[in-house]
PDB file of N, CA and C in Angstrom:
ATOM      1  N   UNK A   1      28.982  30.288  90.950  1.00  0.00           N
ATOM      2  CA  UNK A   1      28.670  29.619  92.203  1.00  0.00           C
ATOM      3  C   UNK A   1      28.355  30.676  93.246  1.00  0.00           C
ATOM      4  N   UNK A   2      27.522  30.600  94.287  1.00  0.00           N
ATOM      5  CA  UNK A   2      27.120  31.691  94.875  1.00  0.00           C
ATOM      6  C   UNK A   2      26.882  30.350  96.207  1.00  0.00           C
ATOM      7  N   UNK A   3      27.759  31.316  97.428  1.00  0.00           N
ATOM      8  CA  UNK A   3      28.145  30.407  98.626  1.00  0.00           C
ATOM      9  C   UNK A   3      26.722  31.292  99.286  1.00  0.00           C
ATOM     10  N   UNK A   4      26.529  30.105 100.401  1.00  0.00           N
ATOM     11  CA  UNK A   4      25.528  30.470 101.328  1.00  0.00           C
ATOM     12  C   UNK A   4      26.573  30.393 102.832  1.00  0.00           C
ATOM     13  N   UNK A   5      26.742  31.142 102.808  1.00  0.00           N
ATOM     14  CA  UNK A   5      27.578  31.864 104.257  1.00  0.00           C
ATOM     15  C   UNK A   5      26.705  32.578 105.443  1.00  0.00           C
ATOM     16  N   UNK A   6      26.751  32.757 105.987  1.00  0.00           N
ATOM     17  CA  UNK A   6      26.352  33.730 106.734  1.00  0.00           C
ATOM     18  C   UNK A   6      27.451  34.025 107.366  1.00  0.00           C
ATOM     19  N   UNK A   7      27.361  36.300 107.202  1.00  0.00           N
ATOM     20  CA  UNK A   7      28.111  37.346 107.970  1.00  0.00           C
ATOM     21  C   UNK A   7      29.096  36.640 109.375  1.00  0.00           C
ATOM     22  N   UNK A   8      29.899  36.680 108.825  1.00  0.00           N
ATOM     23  CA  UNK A   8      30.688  35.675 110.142  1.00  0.00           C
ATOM     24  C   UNK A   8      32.252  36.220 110.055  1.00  0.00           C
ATOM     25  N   UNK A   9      33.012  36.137 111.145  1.00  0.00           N
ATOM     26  CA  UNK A   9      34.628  37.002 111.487  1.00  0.00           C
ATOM     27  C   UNK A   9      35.157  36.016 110.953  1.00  0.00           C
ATOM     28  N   UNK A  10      34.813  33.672 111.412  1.00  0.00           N
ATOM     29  CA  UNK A  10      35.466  33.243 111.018  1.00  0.00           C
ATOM     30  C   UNK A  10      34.275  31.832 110.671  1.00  0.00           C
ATOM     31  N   UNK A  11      34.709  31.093 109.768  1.00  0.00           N
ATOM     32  CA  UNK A  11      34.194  29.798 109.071  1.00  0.00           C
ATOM     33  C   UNK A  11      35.541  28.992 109.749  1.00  0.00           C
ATOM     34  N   UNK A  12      34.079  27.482 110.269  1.00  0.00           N
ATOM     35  CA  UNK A  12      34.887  26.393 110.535  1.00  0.00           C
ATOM     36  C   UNK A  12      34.804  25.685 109.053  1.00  0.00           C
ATOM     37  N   UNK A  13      36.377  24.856 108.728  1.00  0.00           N
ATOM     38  CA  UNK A  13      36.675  24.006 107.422  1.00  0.00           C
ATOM     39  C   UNK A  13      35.427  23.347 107.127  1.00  0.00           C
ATOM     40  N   UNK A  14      34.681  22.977 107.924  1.00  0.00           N
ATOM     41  CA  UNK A  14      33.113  22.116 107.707  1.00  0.00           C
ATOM     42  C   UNK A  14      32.013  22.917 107.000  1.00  0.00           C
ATOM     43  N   UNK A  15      32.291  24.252 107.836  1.00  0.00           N
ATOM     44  CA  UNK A  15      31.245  25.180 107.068  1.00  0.00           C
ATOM     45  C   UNK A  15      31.723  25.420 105.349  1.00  0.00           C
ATOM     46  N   UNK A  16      33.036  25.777 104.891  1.00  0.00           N
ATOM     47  CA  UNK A  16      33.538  26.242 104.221  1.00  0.00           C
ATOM     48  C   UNK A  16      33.157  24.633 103.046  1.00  0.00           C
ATOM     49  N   UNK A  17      33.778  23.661 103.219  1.00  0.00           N
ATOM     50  CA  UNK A  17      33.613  22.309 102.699  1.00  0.00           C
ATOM     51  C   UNK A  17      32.183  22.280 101.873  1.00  0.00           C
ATOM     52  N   UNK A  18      31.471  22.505 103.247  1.00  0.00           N
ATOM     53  CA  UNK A  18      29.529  22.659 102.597  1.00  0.00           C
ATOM     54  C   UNK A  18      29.187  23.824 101.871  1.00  0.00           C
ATOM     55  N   UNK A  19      29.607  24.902 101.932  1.00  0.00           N
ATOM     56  CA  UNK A  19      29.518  25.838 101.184  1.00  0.00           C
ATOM     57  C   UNK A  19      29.779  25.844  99.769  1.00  0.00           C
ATOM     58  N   UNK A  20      30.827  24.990  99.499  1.00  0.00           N
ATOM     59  CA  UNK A  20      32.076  24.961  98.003  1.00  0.00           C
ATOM     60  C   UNK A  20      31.217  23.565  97.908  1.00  0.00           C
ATOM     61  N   UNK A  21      30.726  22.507  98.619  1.00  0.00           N
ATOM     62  CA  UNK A  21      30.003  21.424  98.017  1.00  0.00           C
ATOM     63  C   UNK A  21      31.056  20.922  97.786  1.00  0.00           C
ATOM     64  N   UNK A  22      32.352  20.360  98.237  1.00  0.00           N
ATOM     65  CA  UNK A  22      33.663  19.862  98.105  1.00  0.00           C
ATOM     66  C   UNK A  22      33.884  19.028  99.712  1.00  0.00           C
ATOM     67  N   UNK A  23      35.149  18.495  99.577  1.00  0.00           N
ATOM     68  CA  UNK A  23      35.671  17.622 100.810  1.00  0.00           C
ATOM     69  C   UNK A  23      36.008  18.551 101.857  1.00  0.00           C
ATOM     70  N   UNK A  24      36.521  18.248 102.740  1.00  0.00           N
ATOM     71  CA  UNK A  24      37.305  19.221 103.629  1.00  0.00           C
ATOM     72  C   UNK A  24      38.941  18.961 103.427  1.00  0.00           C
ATOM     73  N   UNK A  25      39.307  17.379 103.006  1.00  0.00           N
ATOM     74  CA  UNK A  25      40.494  17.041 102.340  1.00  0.00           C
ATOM     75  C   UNK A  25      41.215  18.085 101.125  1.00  0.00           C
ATOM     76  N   UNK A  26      40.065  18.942 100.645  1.00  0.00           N
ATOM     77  CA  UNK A  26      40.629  19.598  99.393  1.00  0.00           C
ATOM     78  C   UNK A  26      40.703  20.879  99.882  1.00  0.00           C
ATOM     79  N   UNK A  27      39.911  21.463 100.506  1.00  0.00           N
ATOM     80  CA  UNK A  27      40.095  22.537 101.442  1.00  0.00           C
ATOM     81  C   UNK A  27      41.677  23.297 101.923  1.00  0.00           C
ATOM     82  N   UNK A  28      41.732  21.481 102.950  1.00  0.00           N
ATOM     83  CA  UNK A  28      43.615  21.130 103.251  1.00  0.00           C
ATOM     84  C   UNK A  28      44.457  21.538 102.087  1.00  0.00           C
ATOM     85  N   UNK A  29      44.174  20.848 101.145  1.00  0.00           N
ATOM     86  CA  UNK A  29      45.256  20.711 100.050  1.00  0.00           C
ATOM     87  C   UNK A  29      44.914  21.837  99.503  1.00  0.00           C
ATOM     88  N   UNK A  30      43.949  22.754  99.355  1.00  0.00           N
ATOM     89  CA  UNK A  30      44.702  24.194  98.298  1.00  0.00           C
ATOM     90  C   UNK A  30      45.007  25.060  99.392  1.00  0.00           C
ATOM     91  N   UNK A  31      44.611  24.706 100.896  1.00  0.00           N
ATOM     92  CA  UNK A  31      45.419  25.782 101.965  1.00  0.00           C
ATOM     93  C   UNK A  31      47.514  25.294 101.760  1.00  0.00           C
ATOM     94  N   UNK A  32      47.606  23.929 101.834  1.00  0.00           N
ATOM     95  CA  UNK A  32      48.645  24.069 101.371  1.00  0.00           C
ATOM     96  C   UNK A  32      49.586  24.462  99.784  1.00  0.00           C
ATOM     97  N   UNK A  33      48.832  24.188  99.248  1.00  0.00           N
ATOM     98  CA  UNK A  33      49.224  24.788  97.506  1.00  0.00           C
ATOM     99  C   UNK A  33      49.141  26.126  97.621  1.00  0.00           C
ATOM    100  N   UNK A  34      48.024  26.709  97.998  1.00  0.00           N
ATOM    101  CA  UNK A  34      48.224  28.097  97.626  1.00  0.00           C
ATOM    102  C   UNK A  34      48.916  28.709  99.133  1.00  0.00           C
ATOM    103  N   UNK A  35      49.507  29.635  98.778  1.00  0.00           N
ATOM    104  CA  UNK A  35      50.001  31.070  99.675  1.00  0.00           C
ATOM    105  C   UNK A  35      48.933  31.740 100.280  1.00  0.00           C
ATOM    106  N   UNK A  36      47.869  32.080  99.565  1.00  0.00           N
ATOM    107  CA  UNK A  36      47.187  33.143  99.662  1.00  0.00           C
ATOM    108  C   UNK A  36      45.941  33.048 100.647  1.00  0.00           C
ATOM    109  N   UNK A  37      45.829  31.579 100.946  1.00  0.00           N
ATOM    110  CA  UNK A  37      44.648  30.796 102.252  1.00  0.00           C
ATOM    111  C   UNK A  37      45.539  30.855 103.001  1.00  0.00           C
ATOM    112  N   UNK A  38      45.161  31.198 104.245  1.00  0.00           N
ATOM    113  CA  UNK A  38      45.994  31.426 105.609  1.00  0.00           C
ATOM    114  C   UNK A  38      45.172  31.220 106.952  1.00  0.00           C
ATOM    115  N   UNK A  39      44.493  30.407 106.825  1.00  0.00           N
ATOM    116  CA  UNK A  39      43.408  30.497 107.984  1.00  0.00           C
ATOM    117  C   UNK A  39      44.209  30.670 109.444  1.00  0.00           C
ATOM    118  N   UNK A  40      43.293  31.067 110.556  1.00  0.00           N
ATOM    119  CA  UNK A  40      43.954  31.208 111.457  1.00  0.00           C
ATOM    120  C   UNK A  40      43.635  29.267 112.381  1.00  0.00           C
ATOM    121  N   UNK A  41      44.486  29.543 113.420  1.00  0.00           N
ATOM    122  CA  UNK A  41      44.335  27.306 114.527  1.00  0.00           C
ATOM    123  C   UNK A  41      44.215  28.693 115.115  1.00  0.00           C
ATOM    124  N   UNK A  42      43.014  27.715 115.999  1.00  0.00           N
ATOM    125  CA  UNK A  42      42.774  27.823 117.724  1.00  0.00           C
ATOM    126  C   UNK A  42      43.848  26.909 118.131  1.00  0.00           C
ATOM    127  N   UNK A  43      43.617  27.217 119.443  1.00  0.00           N
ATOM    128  CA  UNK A  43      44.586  26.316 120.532  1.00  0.00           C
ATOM    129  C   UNK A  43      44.669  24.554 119.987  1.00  0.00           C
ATOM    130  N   UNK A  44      43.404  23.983 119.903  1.00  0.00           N
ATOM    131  CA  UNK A  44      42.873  22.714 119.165  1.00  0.00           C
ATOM    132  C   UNK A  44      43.979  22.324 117.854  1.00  0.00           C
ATOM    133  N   UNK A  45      43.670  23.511 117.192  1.00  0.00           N
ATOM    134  CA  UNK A  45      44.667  23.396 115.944  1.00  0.00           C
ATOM    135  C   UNK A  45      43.406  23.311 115.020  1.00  0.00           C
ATOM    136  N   UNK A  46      42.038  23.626 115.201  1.00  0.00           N
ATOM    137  CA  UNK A  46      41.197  23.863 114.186  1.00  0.00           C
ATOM    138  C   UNK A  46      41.262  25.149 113.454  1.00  0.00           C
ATOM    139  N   UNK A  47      41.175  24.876 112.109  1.00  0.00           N
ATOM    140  CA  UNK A  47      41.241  25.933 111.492  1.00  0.00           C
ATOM    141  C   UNK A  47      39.943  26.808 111.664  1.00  0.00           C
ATOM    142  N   UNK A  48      40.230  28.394 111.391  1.00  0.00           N
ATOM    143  CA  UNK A  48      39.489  29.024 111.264  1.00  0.00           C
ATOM    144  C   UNK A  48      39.507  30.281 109.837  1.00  0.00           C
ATOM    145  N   UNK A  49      38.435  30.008 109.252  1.00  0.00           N
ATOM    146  CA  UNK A  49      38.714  31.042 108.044  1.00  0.00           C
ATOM    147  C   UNK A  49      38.159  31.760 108.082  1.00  0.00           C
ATOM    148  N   UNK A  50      38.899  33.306 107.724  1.00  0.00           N
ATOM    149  CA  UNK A  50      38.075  34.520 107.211  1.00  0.00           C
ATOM    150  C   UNK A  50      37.523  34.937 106.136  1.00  0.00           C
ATOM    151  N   UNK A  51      36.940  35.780 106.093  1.00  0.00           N
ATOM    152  CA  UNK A  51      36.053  36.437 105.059  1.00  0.00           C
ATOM    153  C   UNK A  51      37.384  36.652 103.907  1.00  0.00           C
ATOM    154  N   UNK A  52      38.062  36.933 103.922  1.00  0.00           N
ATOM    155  CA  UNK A  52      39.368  37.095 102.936  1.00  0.00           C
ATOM    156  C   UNK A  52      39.548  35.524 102.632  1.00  0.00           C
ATOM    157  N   UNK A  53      39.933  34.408 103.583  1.00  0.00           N
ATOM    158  CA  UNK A  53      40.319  33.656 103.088  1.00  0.00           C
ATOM    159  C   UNK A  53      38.947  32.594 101.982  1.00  0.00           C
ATOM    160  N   UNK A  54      37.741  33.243 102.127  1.00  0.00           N
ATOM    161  CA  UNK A  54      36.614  32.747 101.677  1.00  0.00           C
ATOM    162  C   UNK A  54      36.695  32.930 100.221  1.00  0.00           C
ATOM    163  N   UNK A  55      37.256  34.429  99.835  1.00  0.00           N
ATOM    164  CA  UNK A  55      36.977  35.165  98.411  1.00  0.00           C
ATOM    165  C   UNK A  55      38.208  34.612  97.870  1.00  0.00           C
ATOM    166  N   UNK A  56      40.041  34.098  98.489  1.00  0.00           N
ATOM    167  CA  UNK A  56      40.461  33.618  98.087  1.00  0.00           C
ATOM    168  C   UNK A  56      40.489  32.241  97.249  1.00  0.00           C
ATOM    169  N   UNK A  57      39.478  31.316  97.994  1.00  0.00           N
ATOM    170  CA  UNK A  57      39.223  29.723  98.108  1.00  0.00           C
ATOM    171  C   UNK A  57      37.792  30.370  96.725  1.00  0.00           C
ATOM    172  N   UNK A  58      37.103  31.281  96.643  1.00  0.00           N
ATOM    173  CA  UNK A  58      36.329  31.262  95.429  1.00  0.00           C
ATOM    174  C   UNK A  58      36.732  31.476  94.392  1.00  0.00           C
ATOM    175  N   UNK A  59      38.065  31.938  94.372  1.00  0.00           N
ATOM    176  CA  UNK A  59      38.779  32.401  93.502  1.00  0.00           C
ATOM    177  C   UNK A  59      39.419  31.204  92.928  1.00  0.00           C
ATOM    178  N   UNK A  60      40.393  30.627  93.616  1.00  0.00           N
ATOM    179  CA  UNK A  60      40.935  29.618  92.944  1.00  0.00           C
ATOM    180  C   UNK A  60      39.664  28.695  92.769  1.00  0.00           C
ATOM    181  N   UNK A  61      38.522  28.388  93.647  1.00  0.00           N
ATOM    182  CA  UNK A  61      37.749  27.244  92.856  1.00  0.00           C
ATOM    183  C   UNK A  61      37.173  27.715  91.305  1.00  0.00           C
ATOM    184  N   UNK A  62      37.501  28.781  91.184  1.00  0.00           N
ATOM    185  CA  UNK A  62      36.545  29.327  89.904  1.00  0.00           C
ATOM    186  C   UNK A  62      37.752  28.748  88.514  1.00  0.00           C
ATOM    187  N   UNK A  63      38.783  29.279  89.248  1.00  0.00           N
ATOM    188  CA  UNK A  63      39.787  28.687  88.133  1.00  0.00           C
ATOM    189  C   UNK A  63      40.365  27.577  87.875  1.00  0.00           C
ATOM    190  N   UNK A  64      39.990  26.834  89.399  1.00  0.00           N
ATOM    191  CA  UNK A  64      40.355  25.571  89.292  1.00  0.00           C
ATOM    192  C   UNK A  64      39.015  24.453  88.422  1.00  0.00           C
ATOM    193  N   UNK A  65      38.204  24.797  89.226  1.00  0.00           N
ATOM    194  CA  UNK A  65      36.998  23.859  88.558  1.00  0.00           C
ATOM    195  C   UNK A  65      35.539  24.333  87.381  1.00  0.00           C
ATOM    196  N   UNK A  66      35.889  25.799  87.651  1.00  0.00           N
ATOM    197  CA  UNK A  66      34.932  26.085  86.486  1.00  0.00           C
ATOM    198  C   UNK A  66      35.643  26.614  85.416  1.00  0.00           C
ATOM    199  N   UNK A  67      37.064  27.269  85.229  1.00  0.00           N
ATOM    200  CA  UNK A  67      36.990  27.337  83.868  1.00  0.00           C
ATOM    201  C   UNK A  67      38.821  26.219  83.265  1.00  0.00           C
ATOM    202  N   UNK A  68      38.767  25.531  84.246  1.00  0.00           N
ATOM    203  CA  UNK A  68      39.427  24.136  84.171  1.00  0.00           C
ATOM    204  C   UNK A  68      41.460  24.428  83.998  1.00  0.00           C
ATOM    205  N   UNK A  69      41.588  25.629  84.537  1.00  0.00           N
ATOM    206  CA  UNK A  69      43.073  25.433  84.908  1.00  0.00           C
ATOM    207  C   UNK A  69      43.826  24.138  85.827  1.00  0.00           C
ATOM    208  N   UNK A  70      44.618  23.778  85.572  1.00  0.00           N
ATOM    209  CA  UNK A  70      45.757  23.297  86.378  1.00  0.00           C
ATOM    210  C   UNK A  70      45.866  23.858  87.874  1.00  0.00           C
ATOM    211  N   UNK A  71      46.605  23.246  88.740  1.00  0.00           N
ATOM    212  CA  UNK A  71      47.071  23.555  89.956  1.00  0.00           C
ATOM    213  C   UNK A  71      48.179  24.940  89.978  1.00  0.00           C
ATOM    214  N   UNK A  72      49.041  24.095  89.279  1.00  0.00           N
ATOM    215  CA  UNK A  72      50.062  25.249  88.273  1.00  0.00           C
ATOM    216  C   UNK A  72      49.981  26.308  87.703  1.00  0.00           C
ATOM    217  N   UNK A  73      48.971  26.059  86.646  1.00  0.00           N
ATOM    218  CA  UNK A  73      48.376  27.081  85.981  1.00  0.00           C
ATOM    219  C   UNK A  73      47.718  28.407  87.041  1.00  0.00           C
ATOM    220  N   UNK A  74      47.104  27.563  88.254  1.00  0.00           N
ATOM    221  CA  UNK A  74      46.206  28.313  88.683  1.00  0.00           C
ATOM    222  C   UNK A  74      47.496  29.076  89.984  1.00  0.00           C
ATOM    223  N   UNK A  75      48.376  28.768  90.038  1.00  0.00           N
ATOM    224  CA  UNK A  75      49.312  29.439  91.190  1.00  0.00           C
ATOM    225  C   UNK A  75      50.196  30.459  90.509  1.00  0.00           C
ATOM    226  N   UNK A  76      50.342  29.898  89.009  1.00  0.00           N
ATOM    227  CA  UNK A  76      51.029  31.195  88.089  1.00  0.00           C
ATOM    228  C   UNK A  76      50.150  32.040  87.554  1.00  0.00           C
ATOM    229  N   UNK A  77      48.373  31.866  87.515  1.00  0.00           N
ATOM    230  CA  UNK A  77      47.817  33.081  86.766  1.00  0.00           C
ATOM    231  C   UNK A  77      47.406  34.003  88.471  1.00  0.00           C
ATOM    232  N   UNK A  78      47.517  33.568  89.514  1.00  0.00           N
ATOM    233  CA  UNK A  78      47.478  34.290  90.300  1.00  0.00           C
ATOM    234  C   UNK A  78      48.716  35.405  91.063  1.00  0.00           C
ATOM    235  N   UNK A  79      49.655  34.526  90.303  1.00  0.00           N
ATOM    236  CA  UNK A  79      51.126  35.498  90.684  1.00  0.00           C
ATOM    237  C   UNK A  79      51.468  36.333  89.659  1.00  0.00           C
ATOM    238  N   UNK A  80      50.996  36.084  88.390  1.00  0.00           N
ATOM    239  CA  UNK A  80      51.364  37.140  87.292  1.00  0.00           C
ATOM    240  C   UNK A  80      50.380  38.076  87.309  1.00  0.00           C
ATOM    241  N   UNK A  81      48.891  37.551  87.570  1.00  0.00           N
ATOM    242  CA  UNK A  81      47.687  38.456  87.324  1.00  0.00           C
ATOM    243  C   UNK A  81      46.859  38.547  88.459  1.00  0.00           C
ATOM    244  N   UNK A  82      47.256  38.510  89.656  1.00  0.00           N
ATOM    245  CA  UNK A  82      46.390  38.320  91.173  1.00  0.00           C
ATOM    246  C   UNK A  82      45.600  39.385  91.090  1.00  0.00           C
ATOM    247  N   UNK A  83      45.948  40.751  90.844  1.00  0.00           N
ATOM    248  CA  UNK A  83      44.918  41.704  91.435  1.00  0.00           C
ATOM    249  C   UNK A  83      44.331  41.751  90.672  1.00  0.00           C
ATOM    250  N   UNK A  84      44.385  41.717  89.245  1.00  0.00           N
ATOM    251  CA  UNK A  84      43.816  41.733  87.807  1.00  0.00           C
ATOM    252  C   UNK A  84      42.778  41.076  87.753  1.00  0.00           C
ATOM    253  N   UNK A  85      42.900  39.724  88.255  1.00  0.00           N
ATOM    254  CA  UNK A  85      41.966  38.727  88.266  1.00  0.00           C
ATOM    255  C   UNK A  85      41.118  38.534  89.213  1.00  0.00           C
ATOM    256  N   UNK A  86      41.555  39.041  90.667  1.00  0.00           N
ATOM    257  CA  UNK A  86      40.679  38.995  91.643  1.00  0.00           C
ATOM    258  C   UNK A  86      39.426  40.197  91.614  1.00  0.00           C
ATOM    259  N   UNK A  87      40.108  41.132  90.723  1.00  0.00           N
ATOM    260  CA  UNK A  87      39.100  42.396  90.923  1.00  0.00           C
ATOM    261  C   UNK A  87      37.947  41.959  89.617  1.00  0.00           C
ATOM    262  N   UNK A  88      38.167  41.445  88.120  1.00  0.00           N
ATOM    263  CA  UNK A  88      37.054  40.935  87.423  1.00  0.00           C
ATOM    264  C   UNK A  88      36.692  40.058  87.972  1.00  0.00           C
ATOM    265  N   UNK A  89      37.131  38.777  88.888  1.00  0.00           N
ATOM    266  CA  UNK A  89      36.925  37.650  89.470  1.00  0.00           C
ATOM    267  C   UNK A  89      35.022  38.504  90.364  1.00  0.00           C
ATOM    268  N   UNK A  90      35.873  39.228  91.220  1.00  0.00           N
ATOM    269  CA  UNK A  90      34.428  39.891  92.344  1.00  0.00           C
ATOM    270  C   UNK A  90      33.573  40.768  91.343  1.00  0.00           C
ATOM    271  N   UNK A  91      33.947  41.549  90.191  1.00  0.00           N
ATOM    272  CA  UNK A  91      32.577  41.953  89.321  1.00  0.00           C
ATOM    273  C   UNK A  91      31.761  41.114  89.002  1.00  0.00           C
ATOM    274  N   UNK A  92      32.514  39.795  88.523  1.00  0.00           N
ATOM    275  CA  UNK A  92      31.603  38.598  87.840  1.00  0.00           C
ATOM    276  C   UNK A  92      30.854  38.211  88.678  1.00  0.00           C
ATOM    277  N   UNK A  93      31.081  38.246  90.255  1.00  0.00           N
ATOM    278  CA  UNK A  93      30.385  37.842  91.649  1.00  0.00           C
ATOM    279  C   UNK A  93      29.139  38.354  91.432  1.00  0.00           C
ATOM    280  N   UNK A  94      29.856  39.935  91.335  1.00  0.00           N
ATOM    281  CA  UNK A  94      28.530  40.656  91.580  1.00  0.00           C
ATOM    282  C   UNK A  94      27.110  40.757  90.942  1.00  0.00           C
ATOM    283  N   UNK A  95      27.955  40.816  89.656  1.00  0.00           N
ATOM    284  CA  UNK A  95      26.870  40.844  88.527  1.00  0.00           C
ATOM    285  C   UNK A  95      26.187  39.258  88.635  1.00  0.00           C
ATOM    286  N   UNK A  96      26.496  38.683  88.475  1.00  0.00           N
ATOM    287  CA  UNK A  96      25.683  36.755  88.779  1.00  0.00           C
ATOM    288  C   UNK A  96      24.940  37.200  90.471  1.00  0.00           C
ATOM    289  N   UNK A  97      25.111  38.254  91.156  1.00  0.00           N
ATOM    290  CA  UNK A  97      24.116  37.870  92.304  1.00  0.00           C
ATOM    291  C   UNK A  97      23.029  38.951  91.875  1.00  0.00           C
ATOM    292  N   UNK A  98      23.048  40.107  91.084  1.00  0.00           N
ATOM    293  CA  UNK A  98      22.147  41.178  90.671  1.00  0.00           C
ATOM    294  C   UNK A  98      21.434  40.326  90.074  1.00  0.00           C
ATOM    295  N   UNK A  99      21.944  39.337  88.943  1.00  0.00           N
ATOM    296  CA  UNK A  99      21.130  39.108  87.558  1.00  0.00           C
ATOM    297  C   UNK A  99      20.024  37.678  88.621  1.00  0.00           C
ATOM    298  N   UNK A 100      20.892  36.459  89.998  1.00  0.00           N
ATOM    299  CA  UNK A 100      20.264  36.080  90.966  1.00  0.00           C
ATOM    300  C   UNK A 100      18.637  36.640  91.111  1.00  0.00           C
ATOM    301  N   UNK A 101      19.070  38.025  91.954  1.00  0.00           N
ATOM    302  CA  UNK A 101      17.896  38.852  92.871  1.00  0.00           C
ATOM    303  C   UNK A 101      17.160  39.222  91.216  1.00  0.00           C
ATOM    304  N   UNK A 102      17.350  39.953  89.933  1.00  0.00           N
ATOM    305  CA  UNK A 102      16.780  39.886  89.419  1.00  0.00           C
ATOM    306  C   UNK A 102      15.767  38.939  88.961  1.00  0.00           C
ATOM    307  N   UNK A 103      16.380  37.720  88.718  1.00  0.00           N
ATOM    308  CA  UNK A 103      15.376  36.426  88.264  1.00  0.00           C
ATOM    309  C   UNK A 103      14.416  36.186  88.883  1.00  0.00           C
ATOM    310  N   UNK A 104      14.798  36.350  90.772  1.00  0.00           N
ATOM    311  CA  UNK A 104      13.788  35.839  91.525  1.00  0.00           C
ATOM    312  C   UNK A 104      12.655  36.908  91.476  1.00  0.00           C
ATOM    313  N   UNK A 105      13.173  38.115  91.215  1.00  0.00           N
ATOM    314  CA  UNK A 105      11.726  39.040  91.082  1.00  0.00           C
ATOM    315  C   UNK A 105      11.197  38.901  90.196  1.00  0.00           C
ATOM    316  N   UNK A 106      11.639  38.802  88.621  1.00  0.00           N
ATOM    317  CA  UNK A 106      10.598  37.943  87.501  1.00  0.00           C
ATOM    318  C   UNK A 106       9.674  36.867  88.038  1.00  0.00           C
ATOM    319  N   UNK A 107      10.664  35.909  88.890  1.00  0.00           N
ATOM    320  CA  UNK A 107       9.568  34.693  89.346  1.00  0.00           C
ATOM    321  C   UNK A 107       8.406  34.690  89.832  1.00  0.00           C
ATOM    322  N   UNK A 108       8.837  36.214  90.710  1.00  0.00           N
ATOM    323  CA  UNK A 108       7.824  36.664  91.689  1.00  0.00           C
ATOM    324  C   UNK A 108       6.495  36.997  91.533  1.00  0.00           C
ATOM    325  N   UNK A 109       6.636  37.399  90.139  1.00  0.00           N
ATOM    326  CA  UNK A 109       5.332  37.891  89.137  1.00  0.00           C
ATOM    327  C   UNK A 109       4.792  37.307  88.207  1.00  0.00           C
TER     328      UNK A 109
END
């Protein structure tokens, strides 16, 4: 999955929702399940997310909905294997946006 973000300090839950192509209800619910989403409230009490809490929320959606863990599953492979997984988690990023920019230059020609 490859989010269309733009360079930003913080994402409103709406932006983040449209990005993941998900509710903003589910958003809520893995900020409360997981530890590791921490967005910051304005005064309002709207959330605001960072660039950290973005790569977190890709993280668990990857394990939650693409390679089909549990809630459970997905709060214990991040506490036994967090850094383990977050660091192949962002190679796999990377490489799916190279092999991306690659394709489109095949197209190009």
């Amino acid at each position: 999955m490859h989010l269309n973000l733009p360079d930003k300090r913080y994402y409103s839950i709406g932006e983040v929702a449209t990005a993941f192509k998900v509710n903003t209800s589910l958003i809520r619910f893995w900020e409360k399940e997981f530890d590791v989403i921490k967005p910051k409230k304005n005064a309002k009490g709207n959330r605001k997310f960072t660039p950290e809490d973005i790569r977190n929320l890709e993280l668990i959606y990857h394990l939650v909905k693409e390679r089909g863990f549990t809630l459970e599953g997905a709060k214990t492979h991040l506490k036994e294997e967090g850094h383990k997984t977050l660091n192949n988690f962002e190679i796999i990023r990377k490489l799916e946006g190279i092999k991306s920019k690659l394709t489109d230059l095949k197209n190009q020609m």
